[in-house]
Protein backbone atom coordinates (compact mmCIF):
# COMPACT_ATOMS: atom_id res chain seq x y z
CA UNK A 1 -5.28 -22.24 -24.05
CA UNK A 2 -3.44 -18.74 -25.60
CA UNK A 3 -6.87 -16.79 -24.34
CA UNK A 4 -6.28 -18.03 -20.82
CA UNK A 5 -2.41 -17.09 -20.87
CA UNK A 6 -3.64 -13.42 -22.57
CA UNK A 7 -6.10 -12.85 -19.61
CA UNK A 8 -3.92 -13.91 -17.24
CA UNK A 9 -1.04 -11.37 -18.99
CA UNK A 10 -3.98 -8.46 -19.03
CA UNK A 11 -4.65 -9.12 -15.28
CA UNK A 12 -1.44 -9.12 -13.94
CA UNK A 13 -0.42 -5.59 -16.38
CA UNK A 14 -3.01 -4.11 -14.40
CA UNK A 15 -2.25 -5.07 -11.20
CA UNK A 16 1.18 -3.99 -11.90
CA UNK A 17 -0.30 -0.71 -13.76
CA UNK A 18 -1.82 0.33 -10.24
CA UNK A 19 0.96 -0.20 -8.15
CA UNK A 20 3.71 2.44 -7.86
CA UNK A 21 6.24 2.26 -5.50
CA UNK A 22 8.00 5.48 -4.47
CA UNK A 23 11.66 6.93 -2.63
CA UNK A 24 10.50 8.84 0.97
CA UNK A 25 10.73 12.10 -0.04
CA UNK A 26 8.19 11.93 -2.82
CA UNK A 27 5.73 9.79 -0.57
CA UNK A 28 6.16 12.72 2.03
CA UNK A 29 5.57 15.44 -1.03
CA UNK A 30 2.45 13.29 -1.89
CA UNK A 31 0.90 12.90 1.18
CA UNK A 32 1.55 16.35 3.12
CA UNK A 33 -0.91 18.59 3.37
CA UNK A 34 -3.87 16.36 2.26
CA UNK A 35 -7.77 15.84 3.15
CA UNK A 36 -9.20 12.41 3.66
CA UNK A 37 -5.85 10.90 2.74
CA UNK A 38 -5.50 6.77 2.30
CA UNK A 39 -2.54 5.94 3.57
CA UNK A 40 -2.10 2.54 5.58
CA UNK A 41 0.33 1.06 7.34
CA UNK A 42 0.46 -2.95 6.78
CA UNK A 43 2.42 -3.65 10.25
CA UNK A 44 1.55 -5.55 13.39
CA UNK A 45 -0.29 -3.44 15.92
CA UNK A 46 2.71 -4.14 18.09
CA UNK A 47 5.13 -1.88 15.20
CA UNK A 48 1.97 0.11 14.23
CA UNK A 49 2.27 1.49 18.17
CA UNK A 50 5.65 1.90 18.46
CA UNK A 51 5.87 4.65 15.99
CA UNK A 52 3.79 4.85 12.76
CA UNK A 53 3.71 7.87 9.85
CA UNK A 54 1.03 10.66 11.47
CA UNK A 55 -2.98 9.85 9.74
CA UNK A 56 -2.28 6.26 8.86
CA UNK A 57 -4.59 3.40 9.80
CA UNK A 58 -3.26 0.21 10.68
CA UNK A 59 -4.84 -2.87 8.92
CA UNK A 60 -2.23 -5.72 9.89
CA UNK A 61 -0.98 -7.64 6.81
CA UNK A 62 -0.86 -11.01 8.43
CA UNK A 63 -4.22 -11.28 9.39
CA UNK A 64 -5.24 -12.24 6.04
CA UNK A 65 -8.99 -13.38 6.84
CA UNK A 66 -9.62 -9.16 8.00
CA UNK A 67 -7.08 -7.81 5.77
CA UNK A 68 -9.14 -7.54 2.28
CA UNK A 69 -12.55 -6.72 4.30
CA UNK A 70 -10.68 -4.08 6.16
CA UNK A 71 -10.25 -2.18 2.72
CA UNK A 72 -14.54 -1.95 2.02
CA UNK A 73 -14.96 1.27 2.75
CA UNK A 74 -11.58 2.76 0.73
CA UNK A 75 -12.17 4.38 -2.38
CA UNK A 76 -11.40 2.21 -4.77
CA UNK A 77 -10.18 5.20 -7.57
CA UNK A 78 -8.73 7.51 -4.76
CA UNK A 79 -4.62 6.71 -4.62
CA UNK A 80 -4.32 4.88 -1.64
CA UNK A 81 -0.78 4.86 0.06
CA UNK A 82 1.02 1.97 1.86
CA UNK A 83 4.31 1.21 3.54
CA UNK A 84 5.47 -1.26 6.08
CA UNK A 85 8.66 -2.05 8.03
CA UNK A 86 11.18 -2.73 4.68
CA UNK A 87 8.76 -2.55 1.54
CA UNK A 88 8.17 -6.47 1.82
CA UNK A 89 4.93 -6.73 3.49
CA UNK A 90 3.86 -3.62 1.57
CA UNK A 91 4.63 -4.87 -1.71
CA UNK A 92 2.59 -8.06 -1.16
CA UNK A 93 -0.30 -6.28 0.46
CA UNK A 94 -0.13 -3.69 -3.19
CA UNK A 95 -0.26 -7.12 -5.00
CA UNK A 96 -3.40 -7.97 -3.14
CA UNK A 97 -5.08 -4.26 -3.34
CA UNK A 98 -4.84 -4.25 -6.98
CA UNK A 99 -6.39 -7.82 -7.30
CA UNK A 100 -9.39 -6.40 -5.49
CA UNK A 101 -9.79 -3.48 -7.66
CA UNK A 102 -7.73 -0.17 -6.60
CA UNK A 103 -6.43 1.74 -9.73
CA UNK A 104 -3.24 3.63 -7.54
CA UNK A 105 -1.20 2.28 -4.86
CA UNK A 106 1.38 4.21 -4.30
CA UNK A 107 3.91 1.94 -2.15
CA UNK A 108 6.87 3.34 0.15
CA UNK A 109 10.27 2.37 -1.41
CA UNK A 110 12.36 0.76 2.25
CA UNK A 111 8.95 1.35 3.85
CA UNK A 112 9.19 2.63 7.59
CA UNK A 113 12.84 1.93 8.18
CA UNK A 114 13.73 4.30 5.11
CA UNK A 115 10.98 6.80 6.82
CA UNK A 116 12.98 7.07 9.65
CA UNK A 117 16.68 7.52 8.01
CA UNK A 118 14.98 10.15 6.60
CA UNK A 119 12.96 12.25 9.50
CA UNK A 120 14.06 16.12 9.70
């Protein structure tokens, strides 16, 4: 019984090891300027298209069947960055994209609605 609670401890430290979730203008520092960049936005396609950080894909959160297969091709080690309308949906979808092996997602603190408070 203590093993199974251990594993369960280890699994969920490293879930929470690969998740970091970060204020807007050190997400903006961290993704400016860079090549082949991860970064994902976890909204409907209805928010996605309304207005949406430049370079990010849109792989909808609540369409749970596609959303873990939408991720196959992602580098795994690479950070991979996500935000969403508050930081709920984004939080949640970290959870999830640590359980299926990425080592660093970074995760916008207020997500899109801090974004905006925060546009030059």
């Amino acid at each position: 019984m203590m093993s199974i609670f251990k594993t369960l401890f280890r699994i969920q430290n490293r879930q929470t090891d690969a998740i970091t979730k970060i204020d807007v203008p050190a997400f903006k520092e961290a993704i400016s300027g860079k090549k082949d960049l991860q970064l994902v936005d976890v909204r409907t396609p209805y928010e996605y298209n309304t207005d949406h950080i430049d370079n990010a894909l849109n792989i909808d959160f609540f369409k749970q069947t596609a959303f873990k297969s939408s991720f196959n091709e992602f580098d795994k080690n690479e950070p991979l960055y996500v935000y969403c309308r508050s930081g709920n949906r984004s939080k949640k979808a970290a959870v999830i994209l640590a359980e299926i092996g990425f080592k660093n997602i970074i995760d916008l603190k207020g997500g899109y609605i801090a974004w905006e408070k925060h546009k030059d």
